[in-house]
Protein backbone atom coordinates (compact mmCIF):
# COMPACT_ATOMS: atom_id res chain seq x y z
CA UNK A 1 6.00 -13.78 -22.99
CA UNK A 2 2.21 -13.04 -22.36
CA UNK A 3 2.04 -11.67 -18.38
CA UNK A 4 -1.43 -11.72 -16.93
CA UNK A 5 -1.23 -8.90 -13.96
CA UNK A 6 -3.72 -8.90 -11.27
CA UNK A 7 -4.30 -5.98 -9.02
CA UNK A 8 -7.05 -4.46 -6.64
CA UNK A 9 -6.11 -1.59 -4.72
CA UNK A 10 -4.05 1.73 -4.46
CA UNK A 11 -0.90 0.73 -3.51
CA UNK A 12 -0.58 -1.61 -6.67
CA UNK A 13 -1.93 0.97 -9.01
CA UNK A 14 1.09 2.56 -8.30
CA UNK A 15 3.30 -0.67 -8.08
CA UNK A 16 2.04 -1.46 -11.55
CA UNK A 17 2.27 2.37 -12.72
CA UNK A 18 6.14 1.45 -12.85
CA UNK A 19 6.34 -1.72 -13.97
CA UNK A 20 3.52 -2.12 -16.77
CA UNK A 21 5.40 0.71 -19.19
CA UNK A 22 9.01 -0.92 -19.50
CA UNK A 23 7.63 -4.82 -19.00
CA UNK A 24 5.11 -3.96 -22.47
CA UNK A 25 8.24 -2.43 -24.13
CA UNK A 26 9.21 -6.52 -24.29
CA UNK A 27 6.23 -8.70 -23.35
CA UNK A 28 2.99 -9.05 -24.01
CA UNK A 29 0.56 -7.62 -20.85
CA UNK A 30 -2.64 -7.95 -19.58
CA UNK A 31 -3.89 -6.20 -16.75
CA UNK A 32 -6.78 -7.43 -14.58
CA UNK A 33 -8.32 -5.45 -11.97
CA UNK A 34 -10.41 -7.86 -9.35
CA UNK A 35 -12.51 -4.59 -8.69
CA UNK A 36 -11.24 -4.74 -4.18
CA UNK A 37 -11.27 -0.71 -4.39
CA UNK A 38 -14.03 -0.38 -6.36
CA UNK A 39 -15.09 3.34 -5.39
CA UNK A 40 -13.73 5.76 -7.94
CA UNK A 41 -11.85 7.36 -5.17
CA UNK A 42 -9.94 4.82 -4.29
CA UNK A 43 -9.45 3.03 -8.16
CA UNK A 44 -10.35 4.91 -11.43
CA UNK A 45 -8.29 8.02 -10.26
CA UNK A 46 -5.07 6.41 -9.86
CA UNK A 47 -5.33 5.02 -13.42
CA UNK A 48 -5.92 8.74 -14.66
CA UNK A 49 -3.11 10.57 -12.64
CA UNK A 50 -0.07 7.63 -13.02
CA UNK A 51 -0.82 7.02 -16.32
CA UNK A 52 -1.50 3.05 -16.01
CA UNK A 53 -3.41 1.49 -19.12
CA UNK A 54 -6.77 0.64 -18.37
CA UNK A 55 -7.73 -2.86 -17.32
CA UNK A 56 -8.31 -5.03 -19.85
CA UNK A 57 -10.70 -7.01 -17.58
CA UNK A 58 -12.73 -6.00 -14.72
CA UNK A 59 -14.09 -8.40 -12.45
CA UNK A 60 -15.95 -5.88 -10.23
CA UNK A 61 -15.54 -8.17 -6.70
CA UNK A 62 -15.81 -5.73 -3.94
CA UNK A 63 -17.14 -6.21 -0.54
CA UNK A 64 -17.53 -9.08 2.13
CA UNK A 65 -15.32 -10.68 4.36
CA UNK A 66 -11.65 -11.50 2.97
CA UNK A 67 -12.71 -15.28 3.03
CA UNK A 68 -15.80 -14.81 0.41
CA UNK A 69 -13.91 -11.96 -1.61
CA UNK A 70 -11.10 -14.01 -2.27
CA UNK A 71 -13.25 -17.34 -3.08
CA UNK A 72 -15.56 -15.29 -5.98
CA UNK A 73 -11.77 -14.07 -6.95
CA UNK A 74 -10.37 -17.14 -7.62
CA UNK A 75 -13.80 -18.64 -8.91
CA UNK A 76 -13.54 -15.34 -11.55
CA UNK A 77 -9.94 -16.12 -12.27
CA UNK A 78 -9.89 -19.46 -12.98
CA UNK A 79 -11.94 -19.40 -16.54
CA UNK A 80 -10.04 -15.82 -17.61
CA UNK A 81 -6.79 -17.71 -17.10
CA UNK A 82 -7.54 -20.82 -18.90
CA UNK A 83 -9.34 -18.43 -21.88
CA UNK A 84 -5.46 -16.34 -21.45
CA UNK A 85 -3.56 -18.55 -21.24
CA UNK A 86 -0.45 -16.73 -19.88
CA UNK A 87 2.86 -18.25 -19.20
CA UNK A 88 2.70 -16.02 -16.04
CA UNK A 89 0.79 -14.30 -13.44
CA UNK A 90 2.32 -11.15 -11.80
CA UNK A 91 1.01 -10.31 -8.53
CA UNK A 92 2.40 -6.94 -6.20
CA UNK A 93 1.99 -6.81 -2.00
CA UNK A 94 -0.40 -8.71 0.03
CA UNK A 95 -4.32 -8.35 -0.66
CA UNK A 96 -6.98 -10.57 -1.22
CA UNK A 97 -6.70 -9.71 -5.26
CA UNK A 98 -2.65 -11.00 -4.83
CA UNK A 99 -3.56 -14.34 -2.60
CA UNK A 100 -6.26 -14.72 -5.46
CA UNK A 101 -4.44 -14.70 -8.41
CA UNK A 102 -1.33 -16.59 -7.22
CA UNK A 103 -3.52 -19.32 -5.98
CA UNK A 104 -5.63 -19.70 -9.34
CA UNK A 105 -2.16 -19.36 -10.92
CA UNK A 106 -0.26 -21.85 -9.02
CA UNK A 107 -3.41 -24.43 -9.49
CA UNK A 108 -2.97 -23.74 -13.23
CA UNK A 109 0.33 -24.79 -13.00
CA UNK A 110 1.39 -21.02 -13.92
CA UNK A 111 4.67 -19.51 -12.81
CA UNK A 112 3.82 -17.18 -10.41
CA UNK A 113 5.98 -13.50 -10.06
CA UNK A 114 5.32 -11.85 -6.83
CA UNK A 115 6.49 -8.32 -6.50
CA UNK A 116 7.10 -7.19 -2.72
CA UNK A 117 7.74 -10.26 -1.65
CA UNK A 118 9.78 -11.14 1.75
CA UNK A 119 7.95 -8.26 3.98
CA UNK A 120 6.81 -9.88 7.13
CA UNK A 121 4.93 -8.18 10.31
CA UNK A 122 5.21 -11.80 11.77
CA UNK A 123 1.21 -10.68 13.14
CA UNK A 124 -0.84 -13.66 11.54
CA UNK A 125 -3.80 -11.70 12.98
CA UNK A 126 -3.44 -9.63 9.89
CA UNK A 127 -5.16 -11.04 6.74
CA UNK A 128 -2.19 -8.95 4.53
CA UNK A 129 0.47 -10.90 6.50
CA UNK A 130 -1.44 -14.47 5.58
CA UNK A 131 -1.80 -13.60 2.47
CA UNK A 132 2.00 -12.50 1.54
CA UNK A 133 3.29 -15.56 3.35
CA UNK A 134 0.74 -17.87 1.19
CA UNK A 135 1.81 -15.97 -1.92
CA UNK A 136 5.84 -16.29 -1.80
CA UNK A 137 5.37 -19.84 -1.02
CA UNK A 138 3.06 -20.05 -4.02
CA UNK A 139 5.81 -18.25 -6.48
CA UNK A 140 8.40 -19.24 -8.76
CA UNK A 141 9.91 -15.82 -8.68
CA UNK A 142 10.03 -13.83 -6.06
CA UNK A 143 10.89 -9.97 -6.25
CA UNK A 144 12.02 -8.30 -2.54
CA UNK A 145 12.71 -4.95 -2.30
CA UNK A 146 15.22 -5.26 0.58
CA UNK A 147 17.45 -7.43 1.91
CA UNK A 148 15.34 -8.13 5.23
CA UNK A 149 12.66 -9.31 2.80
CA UNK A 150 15.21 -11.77 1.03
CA UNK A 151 16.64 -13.08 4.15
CA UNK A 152 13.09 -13.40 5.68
CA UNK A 153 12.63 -16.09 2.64
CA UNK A 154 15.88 -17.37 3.30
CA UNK A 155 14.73 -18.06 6.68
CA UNK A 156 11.46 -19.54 5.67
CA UNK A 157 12.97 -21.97 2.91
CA UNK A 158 10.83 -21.12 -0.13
CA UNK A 159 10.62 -22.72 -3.22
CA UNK A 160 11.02 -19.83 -5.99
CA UNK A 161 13.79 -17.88 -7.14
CA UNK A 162 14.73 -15.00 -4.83
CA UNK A 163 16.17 -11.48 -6.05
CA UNK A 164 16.46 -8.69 -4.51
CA UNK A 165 15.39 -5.36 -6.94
CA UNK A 166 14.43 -2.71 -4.75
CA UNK A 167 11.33 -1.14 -4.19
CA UNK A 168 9.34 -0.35 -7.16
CA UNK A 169 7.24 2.19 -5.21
CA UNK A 170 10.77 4.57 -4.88
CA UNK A 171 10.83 4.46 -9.04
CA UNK A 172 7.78 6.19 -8.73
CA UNK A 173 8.34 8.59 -5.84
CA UNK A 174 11.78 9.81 -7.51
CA UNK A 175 9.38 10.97 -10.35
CA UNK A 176 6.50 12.21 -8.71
CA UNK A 177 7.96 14.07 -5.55
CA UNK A 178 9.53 16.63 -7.39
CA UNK A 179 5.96 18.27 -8.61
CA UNK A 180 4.61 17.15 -5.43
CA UNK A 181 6.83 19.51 -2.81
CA UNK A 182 6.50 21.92 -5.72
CA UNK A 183 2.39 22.24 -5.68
CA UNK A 184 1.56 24.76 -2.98
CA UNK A 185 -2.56 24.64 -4.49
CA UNK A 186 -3.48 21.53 -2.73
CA UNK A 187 -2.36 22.29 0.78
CA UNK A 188 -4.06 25.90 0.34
CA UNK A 189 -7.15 24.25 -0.80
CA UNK A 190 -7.14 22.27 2.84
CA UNK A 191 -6.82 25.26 4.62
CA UNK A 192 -3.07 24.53 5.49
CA UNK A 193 0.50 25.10 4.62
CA UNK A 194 3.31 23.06 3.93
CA UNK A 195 5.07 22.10 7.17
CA UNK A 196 2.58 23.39 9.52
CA UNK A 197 -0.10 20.29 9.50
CA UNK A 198 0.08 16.46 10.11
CA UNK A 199 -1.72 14.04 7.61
CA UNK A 200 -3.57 11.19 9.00
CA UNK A 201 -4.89 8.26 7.50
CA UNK A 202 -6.75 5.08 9.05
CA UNK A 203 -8.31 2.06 7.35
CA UNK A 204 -7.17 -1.35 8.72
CA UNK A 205 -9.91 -3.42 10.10
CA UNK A 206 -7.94 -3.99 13.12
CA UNK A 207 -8.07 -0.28 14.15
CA UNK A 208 -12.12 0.48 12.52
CA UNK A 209 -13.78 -2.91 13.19
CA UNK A 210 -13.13 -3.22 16.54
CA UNK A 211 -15.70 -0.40 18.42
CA UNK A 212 -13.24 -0.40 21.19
CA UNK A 213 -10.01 0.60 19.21
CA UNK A 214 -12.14 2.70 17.09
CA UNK A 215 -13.20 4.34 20.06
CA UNK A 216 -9.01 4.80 21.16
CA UNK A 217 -8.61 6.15 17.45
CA UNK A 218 -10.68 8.92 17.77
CA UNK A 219 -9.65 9.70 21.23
CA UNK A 220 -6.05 9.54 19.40
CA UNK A 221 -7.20 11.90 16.29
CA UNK A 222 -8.58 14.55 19.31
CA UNK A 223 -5.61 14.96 21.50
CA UNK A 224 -3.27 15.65 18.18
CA UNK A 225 -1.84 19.51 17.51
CA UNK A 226 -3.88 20.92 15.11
CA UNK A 227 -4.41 21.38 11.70
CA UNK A 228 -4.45 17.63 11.18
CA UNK A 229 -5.82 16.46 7.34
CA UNK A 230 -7.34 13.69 6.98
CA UNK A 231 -9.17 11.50 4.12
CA UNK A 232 -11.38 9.72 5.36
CA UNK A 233 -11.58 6.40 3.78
CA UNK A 234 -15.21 4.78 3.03
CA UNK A 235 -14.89 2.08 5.07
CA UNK A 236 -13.66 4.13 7.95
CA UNK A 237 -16.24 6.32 7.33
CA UNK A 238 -18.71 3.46 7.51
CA UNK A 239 -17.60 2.29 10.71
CA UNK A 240 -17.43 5.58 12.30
CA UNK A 241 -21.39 6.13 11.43
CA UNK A 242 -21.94 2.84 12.75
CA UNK A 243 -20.51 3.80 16.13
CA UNK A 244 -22.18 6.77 16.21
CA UNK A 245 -18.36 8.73 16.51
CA UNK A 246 -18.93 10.17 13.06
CA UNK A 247 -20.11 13.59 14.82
CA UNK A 248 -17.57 13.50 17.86
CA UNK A 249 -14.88 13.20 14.58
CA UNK A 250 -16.56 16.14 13.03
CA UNK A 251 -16.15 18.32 16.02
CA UNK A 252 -12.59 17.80 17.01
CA UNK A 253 -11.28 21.72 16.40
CA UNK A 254 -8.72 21.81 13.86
CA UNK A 255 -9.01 18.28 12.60
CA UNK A 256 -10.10 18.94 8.39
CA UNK A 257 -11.95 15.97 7.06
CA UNK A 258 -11.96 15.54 3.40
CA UNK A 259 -12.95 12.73 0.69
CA UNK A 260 -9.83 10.00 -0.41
CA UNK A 261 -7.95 11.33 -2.43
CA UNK A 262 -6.22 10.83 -5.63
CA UNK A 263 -2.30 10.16 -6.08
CA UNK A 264 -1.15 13.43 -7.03
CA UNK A 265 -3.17 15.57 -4.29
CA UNK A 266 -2.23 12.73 -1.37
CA UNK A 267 1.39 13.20 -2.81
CA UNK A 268 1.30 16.71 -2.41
CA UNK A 269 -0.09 16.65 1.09
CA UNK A 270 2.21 13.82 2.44
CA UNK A 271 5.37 15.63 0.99
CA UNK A 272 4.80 19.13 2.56
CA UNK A 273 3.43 17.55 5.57
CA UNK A 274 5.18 17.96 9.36
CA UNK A 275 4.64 14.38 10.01
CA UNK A 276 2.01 11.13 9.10
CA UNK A 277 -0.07 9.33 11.05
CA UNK A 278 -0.88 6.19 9.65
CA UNK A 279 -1.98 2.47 10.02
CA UNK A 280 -0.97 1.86 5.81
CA UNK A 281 1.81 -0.09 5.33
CA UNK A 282 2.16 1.90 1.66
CA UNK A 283 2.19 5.08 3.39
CA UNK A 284 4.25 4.25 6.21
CA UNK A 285 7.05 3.75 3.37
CA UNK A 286 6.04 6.68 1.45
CA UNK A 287 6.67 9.03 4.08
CA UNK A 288 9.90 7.33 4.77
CA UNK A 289 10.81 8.17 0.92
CA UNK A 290 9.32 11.52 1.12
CA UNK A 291 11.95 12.60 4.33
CA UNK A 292 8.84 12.49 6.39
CA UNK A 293 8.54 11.49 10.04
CA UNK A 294 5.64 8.62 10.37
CA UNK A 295 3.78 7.53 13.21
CA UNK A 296 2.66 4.26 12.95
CA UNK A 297 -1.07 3.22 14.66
CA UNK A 298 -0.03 -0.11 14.86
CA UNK A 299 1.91 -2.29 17.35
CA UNK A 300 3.95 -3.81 14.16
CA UNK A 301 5.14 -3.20 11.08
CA UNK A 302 6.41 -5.00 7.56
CA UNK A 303 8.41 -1.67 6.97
CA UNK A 304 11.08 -2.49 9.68
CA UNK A 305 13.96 -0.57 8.25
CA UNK A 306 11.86 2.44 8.92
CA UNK A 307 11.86 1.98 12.30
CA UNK A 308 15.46 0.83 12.44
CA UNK A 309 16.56 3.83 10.73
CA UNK A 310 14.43 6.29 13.10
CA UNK A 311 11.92 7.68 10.78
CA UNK A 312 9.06 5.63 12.13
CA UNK A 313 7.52 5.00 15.14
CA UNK A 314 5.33 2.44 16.55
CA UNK A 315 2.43 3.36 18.86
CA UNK A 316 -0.40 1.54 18.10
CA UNK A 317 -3.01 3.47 19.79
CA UNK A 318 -1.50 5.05 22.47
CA UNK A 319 -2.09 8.55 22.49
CA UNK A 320 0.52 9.79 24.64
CA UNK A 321 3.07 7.42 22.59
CA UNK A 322 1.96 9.20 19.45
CA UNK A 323 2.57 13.22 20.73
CA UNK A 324 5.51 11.91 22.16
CA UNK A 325 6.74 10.51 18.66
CA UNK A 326 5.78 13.65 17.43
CA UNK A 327 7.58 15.75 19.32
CA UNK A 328 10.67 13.85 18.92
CA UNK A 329 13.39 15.19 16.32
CA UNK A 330 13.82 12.94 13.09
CA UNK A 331 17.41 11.34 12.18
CA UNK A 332 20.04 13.75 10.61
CA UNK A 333 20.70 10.86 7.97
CA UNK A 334 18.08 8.88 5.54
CA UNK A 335 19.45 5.88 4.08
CA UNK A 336 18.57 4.77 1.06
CA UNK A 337 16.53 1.30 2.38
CA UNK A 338 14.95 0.89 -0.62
CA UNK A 339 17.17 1.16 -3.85
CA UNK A 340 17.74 3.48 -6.18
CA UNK A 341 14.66 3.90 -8.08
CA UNK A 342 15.50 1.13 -10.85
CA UNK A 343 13.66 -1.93 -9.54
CA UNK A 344 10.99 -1.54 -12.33
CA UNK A 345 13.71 -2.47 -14.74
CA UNK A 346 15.51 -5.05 -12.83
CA UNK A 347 11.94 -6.68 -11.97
CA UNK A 348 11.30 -7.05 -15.91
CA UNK A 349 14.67 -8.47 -16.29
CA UNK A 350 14.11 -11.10 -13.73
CA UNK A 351 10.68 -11.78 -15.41
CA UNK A 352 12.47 -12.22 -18.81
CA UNK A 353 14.69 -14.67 -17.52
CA UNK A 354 11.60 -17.15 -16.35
């Protein structure tokens, strides 16, 4: 089979990183990258440290609102696929870049595979919740990587095949995490030591576009223990000059600011790390696989076996919430939520069987 892949961001670099080795082994891949994370930081790294074959095509679509990025998407998509001509498009999570090339697949009449599918915040505020609900109702296979997410389609009658294969993001952790506890350089090089610091991150436009919440985050980020480590992504960044907070940030004692960072030093950092303080869904479930506590900056959450299980915590951005989360001890017991590090395999097996 010929597989056109689309992908756009850092979480399915990673997704892909485990399935594109063992689905070229039998079938025929291309790999498209819609340019969403188009700084270097957040894109051409990733390919580098997991080893993921460079795109074959780069559309180089960054920027603007999630309604014009995802219309020049589809308007780039629609010639590549009909010059392609693939008997299916594989999409992971719930971007713009995944809406995009399930739609222009599904109006192809393409089979469409979605990887991730099922997760559900049930917040249709967020643009990643519209566009994973769009997607598995667009799909003719659909790939969960839990049973929640499986009976969540269940529940919403869709038309594709459902399977359940685990979470492809665990293949990869079971490899990486190993080298990660292991490399004591890139906590040293932040001025901190494993166990001692809390890593932050912050991106969604619910938490930086609003001045108000932004204005709650930092007040969040200066009442934390210190050291705190945080990478500071662009569009955060961006926000925070626009606010005029970027200084305020800069002063809070303790709190080390740094660039994004690639895979294998956020890895490192989020392994050895006392807890996370996020707003990612991605690293809200790579803490969980890590046997880190998160704190999550948001008032939901797509992870919600996380929670269930006692390793997350949901406190949008309530200060006291959050040092009250962190002062709680985690579980004695981490289930294994999310498989058993095979659901690259099983997701090629499912795609075979199209």
């Amino acid at each position: 089979m010929k597989i056109l892949t689309v992908v756009g961001n850092r979480p399915q670099f990673i997704k892909a990183a485990a399935v594109s080795g063992p689905l070229r082994e039998r079938h025929e891949e291309l790999l498209v990258h819609t340019g969403q994370h188009y700084d270097d930081s957040l894109s051409a790294v990733f390919f580098a440290e997991l080893g993921l074959a460079r795109p074959d095509r780069e559309l180089g679509i960054g920027g603007g609102s999630n309604t014009t990025q995802t219309a020049r998407m589809l308007a780039a998509l629609e010639p590549l696929l009909e010059q392609i001509a693939p008997d299916a498009v594989l999409v992971y999570g719930d971007t713009n870049s995944t809406l995009a090339g399930a739609l222009a697949a599904a109006q192809a009449n393409l089979a469409v595979v979605h990887v991730e599918a099922g997760m559900r915040s049930f917040d249709r505020r967020m643009p990643e919740e519209l566009n994973r609900v769009l997607t598995d109702h667009l799909s003719a296979l659909l790939l969960c990587p839990s049973d929640t997410a499986a009976a969540n389609l269940k529940a919403e009658s869709v038309a594709g095949r459902v399977e359940v294969v685990g979470d492809v993001m665990v293949d990869v952790a079971m490899r990486r995490q190993p080298s990660a506890r292991a490399d004591e350089r890139t906590p040293a090089e932040h001025g901190v030591r494993g166990g001692e610091y809390l890593l932050l991150t912050a991106h969604r436009a619910g938490n930086v576009d609003d001045p108000q919440r932004l204005r709650a985050l930092v007040d969040l980020i200066a009442a934390l223990p210190a050291p705190v480590v945080f990478p500071l992504h662009p569009r955060t960044r961006a926000r925070l000059l626009d606010a005029g907070l970027a200084g305020e940030l800069e002063r809070i004692d303790g709190l080390r600011l740094t660039e994004p960072l690639g895979y294998v030093q956020f890895s490192a950092l989020l392994c050895q790390a006392r807890a996370v303080l996020t707003d990612s869904g991605g690293v809200q479930k790579e803490a969980y696989l890590a046997g880190v506590p998160c704190v999550t900056l948001r008032a939901n959450t797509e992870w919600v076996e996380t929670v269930a299980a006692g390793w997350n915590t949901l406190v949008d951005l309530d200060a006291g919430a959050a040092l009250a989360a962190l002062a709680a001890q985690p579980p004695s017991e981490r289930p294994s939520l999310y498989g058993d590090g095979q659901a690259a395999e099983r997701c090629v097996q499912a795609i075979g069987a199209l």
